[in-house]
Protein backbone atom coordinates (compact mmCIF):
# COMPACT_ATOMS: atom_id res chain seq x y z
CA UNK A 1 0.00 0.00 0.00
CA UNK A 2 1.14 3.25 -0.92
CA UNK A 3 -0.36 6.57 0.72
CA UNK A 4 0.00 10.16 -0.54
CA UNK A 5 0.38 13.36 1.53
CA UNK A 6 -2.42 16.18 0.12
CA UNK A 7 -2.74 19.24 1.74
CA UNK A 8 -6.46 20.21 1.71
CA UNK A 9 -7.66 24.01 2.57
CA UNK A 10 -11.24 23.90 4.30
CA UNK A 11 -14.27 26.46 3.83
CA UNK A 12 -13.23 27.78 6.74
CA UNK A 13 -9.47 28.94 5.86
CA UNK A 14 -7.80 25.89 7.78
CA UNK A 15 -5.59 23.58 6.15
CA UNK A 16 -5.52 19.88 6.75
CA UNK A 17 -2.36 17.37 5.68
CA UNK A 18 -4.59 14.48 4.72
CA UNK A 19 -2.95 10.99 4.05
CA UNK A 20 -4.90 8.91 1.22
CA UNK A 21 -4.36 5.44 0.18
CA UNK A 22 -3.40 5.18 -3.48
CA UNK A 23 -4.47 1.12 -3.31
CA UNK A 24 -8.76 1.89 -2.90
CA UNK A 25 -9.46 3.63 -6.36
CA UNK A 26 -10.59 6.45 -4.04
CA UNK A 27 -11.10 10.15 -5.43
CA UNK A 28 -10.12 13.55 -3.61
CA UNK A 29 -13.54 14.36 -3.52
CA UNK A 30 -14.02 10.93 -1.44
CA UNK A 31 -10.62 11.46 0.68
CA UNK A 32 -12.86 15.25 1.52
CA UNK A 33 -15.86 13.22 2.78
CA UNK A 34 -13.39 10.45 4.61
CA UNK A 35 -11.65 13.04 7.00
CA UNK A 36 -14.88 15.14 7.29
CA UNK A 37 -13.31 18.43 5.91
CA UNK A 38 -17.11 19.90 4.82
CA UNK A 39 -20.21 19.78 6.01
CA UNK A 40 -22.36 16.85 5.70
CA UNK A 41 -24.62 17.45 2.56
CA UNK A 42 -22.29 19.80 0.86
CA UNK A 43 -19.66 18.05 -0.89
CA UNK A 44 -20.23 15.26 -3.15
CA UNK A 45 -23.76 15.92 -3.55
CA UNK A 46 -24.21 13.93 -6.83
CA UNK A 47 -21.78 10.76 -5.39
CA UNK A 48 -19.36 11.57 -7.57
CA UNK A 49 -20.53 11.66 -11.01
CA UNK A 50 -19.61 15.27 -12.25
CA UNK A 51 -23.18 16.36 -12.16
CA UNK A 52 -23.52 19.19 -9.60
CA UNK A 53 -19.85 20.54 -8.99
CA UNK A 54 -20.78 20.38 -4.86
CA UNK A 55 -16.96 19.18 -4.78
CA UNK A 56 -15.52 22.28 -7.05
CA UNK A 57 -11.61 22.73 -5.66
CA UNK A 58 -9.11 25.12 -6.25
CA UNK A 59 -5.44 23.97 -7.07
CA UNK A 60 -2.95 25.63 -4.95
CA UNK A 61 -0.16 23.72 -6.60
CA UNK A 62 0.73 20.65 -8.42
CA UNK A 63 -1.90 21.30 -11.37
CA UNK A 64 0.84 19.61 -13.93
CA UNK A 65 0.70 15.92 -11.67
CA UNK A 66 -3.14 16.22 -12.79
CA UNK A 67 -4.33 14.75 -15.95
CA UNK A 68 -6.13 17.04 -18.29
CA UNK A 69 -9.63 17.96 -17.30
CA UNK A 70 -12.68 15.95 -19.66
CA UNK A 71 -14.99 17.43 -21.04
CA UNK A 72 -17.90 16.54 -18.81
CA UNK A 73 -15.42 17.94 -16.00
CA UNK A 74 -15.35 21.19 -18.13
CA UNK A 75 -18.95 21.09 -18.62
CA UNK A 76 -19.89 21.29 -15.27
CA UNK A 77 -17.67 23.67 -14.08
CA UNK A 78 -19.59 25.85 -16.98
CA UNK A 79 -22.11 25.61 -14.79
CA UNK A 80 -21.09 26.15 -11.41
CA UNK A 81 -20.46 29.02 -8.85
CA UNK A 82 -17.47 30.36 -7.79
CA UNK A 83 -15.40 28.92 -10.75
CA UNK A 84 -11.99 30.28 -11.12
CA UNK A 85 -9.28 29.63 -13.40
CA UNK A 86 -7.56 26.63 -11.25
CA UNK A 87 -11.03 25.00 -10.50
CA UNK A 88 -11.39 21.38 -10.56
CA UNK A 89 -13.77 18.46 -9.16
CA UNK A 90 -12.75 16.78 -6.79
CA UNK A 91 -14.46 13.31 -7.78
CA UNK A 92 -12.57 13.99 -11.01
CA UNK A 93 -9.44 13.37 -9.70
CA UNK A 94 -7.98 10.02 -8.60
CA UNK A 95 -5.96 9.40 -5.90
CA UNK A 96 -2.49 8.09 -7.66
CA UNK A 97 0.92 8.47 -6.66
CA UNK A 98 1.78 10.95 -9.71
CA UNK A 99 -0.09 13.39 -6.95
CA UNK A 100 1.24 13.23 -4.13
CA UNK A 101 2.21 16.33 -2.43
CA UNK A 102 -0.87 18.02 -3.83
CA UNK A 103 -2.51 21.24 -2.29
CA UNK A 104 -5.93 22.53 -2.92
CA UNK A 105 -8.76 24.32 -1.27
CA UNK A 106 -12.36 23.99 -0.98
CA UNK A 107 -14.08 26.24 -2.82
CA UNK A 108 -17.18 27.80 -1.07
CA UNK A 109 -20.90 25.99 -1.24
CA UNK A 110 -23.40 27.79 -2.83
């Protein structure tokens, strides 16, 4: 088993170094829900399936471990609130090695 070190930035402005297993074809949004880092009922609203953008992140750094965003990704995140230019989902991106050491912050719930 390998785990990765993320750094994850709450709603509330405090940051959290999360560790998350590599080996359980987990997502970040899923890591978010694990360590209870927002509040029930606003993250992951849609389980996962790039539908409602509850899990919308902003990358702090390591955008270049991520693989390039699809289009239903991009789609959503047409849609959403608060979008910025480093916005991601969450369930969008798997927990693999390639990113460990990633940072990111929650963007805020609607």
């Amino acid at each position: 088993m390998n785990d990765i070190s993320i750094k994850i930035i709450d709603r509330n402005g405090e940051a959290h170094q999360v560790v998350a297993p590599t080996d359980m074809s987990m997502n970040l949004m899923e890591v978010i829900r694990s360590y209870e880092l927002a509040e029930e009922g606003t993250i992951g609203v849609c389980g996962g399936m790039a539908m409602c953008a509850s899990c919308q992140v902003y990358i702090i750094s390591g955008a270049e471990k991520l693989k390039p965003m699809e289009a239903e990704e991009d789609a959503m995140l047409g849609e959403a609130f608060h979008v910025e230019s480093n916005s991601r989902l969450g369930c969008q991106i798997p927990i693999t090695e390639e990113i460990n050491g990633l940072a990111v912050q929650l963007a805020p719930y609607p």
